[in-house]
N, C-alpha and C. Protein backbone atom coordinates (compact mmCIF):
# COMPACT_ATOMS: atom_id res chain seq x y z
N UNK A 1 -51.50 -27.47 -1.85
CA UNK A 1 -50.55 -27.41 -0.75
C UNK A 1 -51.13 -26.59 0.41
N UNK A 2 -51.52 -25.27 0.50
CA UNK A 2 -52.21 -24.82 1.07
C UNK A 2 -53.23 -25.42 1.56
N UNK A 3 -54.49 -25.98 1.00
CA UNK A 3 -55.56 -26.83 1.52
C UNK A 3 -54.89 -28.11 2.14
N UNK A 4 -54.13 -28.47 2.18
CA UNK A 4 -52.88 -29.43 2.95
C UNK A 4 -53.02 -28.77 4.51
N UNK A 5 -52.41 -27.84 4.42
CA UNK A 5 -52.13 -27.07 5.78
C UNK A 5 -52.80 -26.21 6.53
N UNK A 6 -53.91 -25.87 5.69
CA UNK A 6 -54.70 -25.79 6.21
C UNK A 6 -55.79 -26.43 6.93
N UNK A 7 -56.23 -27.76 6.72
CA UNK A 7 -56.44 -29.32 7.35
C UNK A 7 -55.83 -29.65 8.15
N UNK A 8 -54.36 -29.60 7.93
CA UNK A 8 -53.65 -30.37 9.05
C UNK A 8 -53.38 -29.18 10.26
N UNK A 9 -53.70 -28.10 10.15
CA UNK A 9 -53.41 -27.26 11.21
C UNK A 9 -55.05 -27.28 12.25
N UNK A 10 -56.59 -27.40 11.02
CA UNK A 10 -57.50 -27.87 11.86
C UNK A 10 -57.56 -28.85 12.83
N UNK A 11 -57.13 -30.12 11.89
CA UNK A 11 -57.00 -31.22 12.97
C UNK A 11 -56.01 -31.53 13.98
N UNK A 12 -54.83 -30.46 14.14
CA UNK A 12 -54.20 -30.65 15.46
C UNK A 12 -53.83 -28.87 15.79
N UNK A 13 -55.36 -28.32 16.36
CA UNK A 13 -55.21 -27.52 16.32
C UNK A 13 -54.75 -26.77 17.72
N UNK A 14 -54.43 -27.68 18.71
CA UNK A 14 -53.92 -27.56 20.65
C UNK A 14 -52.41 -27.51 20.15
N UNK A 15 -51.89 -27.90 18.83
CA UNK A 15 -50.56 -27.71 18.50
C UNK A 15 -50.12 -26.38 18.10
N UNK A 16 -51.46 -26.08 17.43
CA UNK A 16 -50.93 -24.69 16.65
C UNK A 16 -50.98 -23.90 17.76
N UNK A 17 -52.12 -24.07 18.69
CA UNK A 17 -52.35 -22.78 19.47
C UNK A 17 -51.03 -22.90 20.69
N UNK A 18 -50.31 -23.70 20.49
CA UNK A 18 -48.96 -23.78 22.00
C UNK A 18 -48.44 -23.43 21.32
N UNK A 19 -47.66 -23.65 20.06
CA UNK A 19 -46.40 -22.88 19.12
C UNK A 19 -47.10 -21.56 18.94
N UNK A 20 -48.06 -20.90 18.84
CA UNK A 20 -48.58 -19.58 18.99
C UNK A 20 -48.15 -19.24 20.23
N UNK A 21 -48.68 -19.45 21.14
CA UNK A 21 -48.47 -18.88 22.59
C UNK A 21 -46.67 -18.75 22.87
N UNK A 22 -46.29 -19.95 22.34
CA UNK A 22 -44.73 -19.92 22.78
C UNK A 22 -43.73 -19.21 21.92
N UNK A 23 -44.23 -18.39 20.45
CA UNK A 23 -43.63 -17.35 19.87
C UNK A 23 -43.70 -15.99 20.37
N UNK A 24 -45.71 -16.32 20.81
CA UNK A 24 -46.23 -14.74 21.88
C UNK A 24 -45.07 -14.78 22.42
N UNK A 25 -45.00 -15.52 23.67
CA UNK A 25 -44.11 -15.43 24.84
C UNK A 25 -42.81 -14.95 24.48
N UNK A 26 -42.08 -15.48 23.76
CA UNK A 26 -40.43 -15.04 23.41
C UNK A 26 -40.73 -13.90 22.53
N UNK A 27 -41.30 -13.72 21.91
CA UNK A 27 -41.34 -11.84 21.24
C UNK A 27 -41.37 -11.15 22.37
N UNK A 28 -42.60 -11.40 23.21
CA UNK A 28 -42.39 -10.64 24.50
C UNK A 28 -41.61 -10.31 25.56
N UNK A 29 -40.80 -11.46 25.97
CA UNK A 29 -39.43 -11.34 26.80
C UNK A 29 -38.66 -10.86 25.54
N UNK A 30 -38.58 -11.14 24.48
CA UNK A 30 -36.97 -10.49 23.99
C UNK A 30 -37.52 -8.91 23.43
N UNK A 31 -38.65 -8.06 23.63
CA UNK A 31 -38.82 -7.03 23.68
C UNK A 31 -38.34 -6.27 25.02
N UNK A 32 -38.95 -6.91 26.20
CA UNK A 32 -38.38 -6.65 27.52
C UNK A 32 -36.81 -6.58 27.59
N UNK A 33 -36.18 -7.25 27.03
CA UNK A 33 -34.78 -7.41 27.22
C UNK A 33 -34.27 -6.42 25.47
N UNK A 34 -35.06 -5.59 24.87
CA UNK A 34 -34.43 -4.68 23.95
C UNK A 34 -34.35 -3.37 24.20
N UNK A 35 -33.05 -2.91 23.85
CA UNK A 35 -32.82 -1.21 24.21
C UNK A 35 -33.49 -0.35 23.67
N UNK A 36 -34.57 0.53 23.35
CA UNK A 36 -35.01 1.42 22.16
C UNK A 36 -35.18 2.27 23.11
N UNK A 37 -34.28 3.60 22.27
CA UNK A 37 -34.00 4.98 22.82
C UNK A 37 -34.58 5.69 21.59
N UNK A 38 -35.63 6.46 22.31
CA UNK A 38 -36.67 7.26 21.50
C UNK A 38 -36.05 8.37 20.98
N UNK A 39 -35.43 9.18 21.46
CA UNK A 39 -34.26 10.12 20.93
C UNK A 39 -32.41 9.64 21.15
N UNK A 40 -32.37 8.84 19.74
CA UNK A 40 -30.41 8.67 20.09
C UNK A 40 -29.94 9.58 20.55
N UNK A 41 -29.01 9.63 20.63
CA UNK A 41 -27.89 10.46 20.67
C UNK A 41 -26.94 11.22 19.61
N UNK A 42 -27.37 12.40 18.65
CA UNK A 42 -26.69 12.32 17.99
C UNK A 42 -25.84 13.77 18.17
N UNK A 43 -25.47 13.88 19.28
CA UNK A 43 -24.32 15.64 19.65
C UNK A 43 -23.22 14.68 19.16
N UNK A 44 -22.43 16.02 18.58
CA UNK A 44 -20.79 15.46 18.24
C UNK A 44 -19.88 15.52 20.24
N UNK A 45 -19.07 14.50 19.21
CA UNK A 45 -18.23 14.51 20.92
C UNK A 45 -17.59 16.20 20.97
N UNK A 46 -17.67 16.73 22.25
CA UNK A 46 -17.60 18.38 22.17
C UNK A 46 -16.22 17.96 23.32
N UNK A 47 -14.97 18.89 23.36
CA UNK A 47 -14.16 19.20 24.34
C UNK A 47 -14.20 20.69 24.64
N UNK A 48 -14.23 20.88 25.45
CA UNK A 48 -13.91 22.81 25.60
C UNK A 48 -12.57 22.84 26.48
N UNK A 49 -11.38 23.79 26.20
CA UNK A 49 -10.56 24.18 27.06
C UNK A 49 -10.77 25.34 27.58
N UNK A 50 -10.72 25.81 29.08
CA UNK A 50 -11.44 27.15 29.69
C UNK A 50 -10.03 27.84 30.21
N UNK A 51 -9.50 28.97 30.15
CA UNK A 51 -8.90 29.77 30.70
C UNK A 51 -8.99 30.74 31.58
N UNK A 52 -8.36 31.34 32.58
CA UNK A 52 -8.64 32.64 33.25
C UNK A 52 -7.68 33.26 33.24
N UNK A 53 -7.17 34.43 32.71
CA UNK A 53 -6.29 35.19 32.82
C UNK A 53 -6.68 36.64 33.70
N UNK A 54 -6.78 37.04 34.58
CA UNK A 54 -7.37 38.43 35.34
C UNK A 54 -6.76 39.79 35.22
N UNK A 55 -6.01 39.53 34.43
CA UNK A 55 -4.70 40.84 34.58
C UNK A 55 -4.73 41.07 33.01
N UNK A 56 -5.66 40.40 32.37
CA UNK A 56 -5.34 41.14 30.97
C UNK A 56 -6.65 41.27 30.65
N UNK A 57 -6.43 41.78 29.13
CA UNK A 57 -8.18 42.48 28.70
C UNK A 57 -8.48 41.45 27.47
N UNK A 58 -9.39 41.28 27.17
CA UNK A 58 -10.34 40.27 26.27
C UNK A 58 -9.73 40.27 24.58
N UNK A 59 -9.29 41.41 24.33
CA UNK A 59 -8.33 41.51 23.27
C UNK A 59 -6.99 40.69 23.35
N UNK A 60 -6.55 41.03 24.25
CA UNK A 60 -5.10 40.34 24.94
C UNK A 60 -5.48 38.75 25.16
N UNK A 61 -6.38 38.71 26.00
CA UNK A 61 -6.61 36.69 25.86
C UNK A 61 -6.84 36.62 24.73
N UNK A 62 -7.50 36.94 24.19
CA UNK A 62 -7.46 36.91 22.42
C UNK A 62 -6.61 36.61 21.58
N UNK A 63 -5.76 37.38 21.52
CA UNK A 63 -4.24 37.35 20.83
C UNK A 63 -3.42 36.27 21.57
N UNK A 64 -2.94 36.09 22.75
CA UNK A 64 -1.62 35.67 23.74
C UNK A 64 -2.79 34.21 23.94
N UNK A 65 -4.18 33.84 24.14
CA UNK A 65 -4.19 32.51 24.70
C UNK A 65 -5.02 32.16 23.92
N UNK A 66 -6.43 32.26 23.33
CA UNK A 66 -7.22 31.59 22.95
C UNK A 66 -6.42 31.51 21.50
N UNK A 67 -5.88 32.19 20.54
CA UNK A 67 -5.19 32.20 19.25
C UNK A 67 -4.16 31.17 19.25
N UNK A 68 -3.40 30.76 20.26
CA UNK A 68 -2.07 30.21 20.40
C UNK A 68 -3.28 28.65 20.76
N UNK A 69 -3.99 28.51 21.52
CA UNK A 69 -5.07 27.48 21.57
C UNK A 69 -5.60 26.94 20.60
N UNK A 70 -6.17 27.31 19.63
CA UNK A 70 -7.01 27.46 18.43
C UNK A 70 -5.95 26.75 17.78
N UNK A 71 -4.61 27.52 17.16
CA UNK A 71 -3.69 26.96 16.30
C UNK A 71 -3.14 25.79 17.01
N UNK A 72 -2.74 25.46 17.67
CA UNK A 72 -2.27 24.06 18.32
C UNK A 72 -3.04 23.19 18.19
N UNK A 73 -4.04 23.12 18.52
CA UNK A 73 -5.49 22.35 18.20
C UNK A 73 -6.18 21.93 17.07
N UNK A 74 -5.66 23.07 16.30
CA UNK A 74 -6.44 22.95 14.63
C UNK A 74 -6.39 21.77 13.74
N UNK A 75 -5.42 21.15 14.00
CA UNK A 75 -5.11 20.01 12.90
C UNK A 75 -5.30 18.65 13.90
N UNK A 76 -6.01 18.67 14.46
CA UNK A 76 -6.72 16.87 15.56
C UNK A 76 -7.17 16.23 14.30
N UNK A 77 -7.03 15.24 14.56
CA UNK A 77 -7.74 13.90 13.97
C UNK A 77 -9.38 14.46 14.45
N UNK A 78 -10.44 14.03 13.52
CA UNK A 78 -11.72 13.77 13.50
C UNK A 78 -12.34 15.67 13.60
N UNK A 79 -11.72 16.18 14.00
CA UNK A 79 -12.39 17.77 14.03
C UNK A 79 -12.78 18.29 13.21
N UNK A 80 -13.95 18.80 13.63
CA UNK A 80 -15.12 19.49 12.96
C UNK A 80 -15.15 20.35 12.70
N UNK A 81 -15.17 21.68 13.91
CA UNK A 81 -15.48 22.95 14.17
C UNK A 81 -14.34 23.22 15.57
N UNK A 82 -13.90 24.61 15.73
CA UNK A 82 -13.49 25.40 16.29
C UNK A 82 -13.95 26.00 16.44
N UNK A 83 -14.34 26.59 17.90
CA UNK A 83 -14.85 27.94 18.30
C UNK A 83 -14.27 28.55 19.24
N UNK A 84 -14.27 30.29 20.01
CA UNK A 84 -13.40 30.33 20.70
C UNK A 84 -14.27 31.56 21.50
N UNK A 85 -14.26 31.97 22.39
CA UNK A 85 -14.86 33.39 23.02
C UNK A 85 -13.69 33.15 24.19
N UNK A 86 -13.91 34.82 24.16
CA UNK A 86 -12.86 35.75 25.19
C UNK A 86 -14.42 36.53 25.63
N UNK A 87 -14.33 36.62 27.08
CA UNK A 87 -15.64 36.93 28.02
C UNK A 87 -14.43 38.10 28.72
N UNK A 88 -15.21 38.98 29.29
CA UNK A 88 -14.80 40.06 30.51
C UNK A 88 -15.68 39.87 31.60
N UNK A 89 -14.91 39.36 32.27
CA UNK A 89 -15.77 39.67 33.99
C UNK A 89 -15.34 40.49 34.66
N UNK A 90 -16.38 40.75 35.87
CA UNK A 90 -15.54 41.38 37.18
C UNK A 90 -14.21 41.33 37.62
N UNK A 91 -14.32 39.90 37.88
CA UNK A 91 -12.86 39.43 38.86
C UNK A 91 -11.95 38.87 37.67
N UNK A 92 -12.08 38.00 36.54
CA UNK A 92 -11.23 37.48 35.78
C UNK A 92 -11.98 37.59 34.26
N UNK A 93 -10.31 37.63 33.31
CA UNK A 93 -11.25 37.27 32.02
C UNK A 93 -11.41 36.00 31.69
N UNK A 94 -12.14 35.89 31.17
CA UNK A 94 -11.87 33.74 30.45
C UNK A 94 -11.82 33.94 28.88
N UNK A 95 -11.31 32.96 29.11
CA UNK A 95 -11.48 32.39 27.46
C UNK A 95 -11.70 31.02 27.46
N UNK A 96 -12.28 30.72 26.39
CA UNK A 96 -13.33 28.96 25.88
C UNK A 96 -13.11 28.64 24.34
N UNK A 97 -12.44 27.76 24.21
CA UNK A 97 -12.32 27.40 22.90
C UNK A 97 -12.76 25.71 22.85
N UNK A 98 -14.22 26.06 22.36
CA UNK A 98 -14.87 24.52 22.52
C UNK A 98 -14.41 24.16 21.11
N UNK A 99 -14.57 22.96 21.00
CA UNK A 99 -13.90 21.73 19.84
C UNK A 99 -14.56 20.46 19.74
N UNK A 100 -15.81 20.51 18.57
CA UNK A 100 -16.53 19.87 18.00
C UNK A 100 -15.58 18.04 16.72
N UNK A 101 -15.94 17.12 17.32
CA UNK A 101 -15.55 16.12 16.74
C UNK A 101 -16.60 15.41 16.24
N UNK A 102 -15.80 14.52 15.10
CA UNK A 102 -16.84 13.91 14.78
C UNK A 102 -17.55 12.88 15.64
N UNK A 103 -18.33 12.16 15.27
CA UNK A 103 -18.82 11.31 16.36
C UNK A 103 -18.30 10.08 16.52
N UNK A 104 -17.60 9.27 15.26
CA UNK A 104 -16.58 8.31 15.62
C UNK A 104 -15.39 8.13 16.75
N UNK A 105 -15.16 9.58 16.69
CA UNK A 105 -14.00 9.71 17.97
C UNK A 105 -14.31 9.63 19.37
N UNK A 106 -13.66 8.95 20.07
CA UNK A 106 -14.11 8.76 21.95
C UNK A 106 -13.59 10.37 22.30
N UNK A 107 -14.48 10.83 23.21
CA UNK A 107 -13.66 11.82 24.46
C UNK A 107 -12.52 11.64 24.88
N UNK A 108 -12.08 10.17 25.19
CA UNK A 108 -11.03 10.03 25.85
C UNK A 108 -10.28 10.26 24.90
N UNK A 109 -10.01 10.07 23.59
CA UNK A 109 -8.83 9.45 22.81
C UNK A 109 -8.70 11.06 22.13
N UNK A 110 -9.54 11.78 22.30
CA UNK A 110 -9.31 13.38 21.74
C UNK A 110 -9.17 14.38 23.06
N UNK A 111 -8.95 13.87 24.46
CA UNK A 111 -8.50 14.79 25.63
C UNK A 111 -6.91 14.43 25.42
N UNK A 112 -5.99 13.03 25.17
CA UNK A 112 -5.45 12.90 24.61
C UNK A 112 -4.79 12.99 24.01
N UNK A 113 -5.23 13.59 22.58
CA UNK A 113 -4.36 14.24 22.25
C UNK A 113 -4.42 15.32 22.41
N UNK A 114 -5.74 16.06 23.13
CA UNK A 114 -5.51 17.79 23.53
C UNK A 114 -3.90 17.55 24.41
N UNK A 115 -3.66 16.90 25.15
CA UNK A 115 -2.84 17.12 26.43
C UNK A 115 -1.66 16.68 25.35
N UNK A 116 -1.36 15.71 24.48
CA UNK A 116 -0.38 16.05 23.50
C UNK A 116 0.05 17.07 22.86
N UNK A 117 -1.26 17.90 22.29
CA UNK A 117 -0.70 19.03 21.58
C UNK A 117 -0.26 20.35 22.36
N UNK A 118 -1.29 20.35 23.50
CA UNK A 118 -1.00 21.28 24.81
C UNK A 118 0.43 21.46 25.43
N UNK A 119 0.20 20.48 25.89
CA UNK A 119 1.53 20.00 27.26
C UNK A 119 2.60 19.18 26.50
N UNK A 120 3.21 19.20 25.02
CA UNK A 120 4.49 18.49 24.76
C UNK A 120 5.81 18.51 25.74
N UNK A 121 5.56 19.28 26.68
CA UNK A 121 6.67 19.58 27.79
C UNK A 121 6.67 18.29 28.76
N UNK A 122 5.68 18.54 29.20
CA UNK A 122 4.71 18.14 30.45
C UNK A 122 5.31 16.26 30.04
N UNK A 123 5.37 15.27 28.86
CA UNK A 123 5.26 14.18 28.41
C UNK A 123 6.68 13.90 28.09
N UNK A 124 6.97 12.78 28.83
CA UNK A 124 8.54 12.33 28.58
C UNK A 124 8.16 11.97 26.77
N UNK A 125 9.55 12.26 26.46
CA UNK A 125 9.64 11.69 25.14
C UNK A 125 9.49 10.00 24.39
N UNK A 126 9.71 9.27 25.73
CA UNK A 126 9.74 7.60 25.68
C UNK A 126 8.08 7.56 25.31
N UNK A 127 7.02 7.95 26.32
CA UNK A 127 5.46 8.48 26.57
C UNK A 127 4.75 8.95 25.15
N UNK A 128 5.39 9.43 24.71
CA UNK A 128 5.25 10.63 23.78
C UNK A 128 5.34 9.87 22.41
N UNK A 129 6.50 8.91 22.43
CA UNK A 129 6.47 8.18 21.42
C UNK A 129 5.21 7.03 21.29
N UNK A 130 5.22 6.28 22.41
CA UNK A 130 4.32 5.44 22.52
C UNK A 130 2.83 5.45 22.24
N UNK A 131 2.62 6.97 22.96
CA UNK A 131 1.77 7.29 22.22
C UNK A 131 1.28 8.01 20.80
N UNK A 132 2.43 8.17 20.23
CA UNK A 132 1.89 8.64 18.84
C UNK A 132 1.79 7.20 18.18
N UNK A 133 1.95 6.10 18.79
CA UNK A 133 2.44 4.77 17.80
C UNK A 133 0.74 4.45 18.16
N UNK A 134 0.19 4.66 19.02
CA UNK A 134 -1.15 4.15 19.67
C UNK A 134 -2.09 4.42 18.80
N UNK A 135 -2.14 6.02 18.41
CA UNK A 135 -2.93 7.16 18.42
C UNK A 135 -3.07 7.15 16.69
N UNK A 136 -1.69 6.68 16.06
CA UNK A 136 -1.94 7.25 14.71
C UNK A 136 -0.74 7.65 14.61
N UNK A 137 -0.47 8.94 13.42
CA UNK A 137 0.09 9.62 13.16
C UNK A 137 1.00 10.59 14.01
């Protein structure tokens, strides 16, 4: 079988060499037209909420905002990690409580529910429903 095809590829061999050239060719355009990213992407989706309070001390954002932050937040869908710093500046204190997700979750769909768990005021209740029916749970 082999010595078959190998014969018949000698004697029409302007055939073999165009179906060669015309596989070259399309490997080559459909390399041109492929995405390869040498380093993916693999950071978790990160949110941070930033505060400034100026009138109190780093203990106090501590206790009264980043703590009351932290616990509201704690139980998201897809979350990873919690973290939180209370900074002292000059003019204001801050506080940062960044919030590590997994990587299945969009940004959008976990700002979301930050502003759900945040702002339940802020969201008519009709809103509020609709979106927990969207969202999950």
């Amino acid at each position: 079988m082999l010595a078959r095809l190998v014969s018949w590829s000698l004697s029409n061999h302007y055939l073999v060499l165009g179906v060669t050239i015309v596989v070259a060719l399309a490997g080559v355009l459909s390399l041109n037209a492929l995405s390869i990213d040498a380093f993916p992407d693999t950071t978790p989706v990160q949110v941070q909420v930033n505060t400034a309070s100026p009138s109190l001390v780093p203990e106090e954002v501590e206790r009264l905002i980043s703590l009351p932050v932290e616990q509201s937040l704690g139980g998201l869908p897809g979350l990873k990690m919690v973290r939180s710093l209370s900074q002292f500046g000059l003019s204001r204190n801050r506080s940062q409580v960044g919030l590590a997700f997994s990587t299945r979750s969009g940004v959008s769909l976990q700002l979301a529910w930050m502003l759900l768990r945040l702002f339940p005021k802020l969201i008519s209740p009709r809103r509020r429903q609709r979106c927990w029916r969207c969202f999950g749970t």
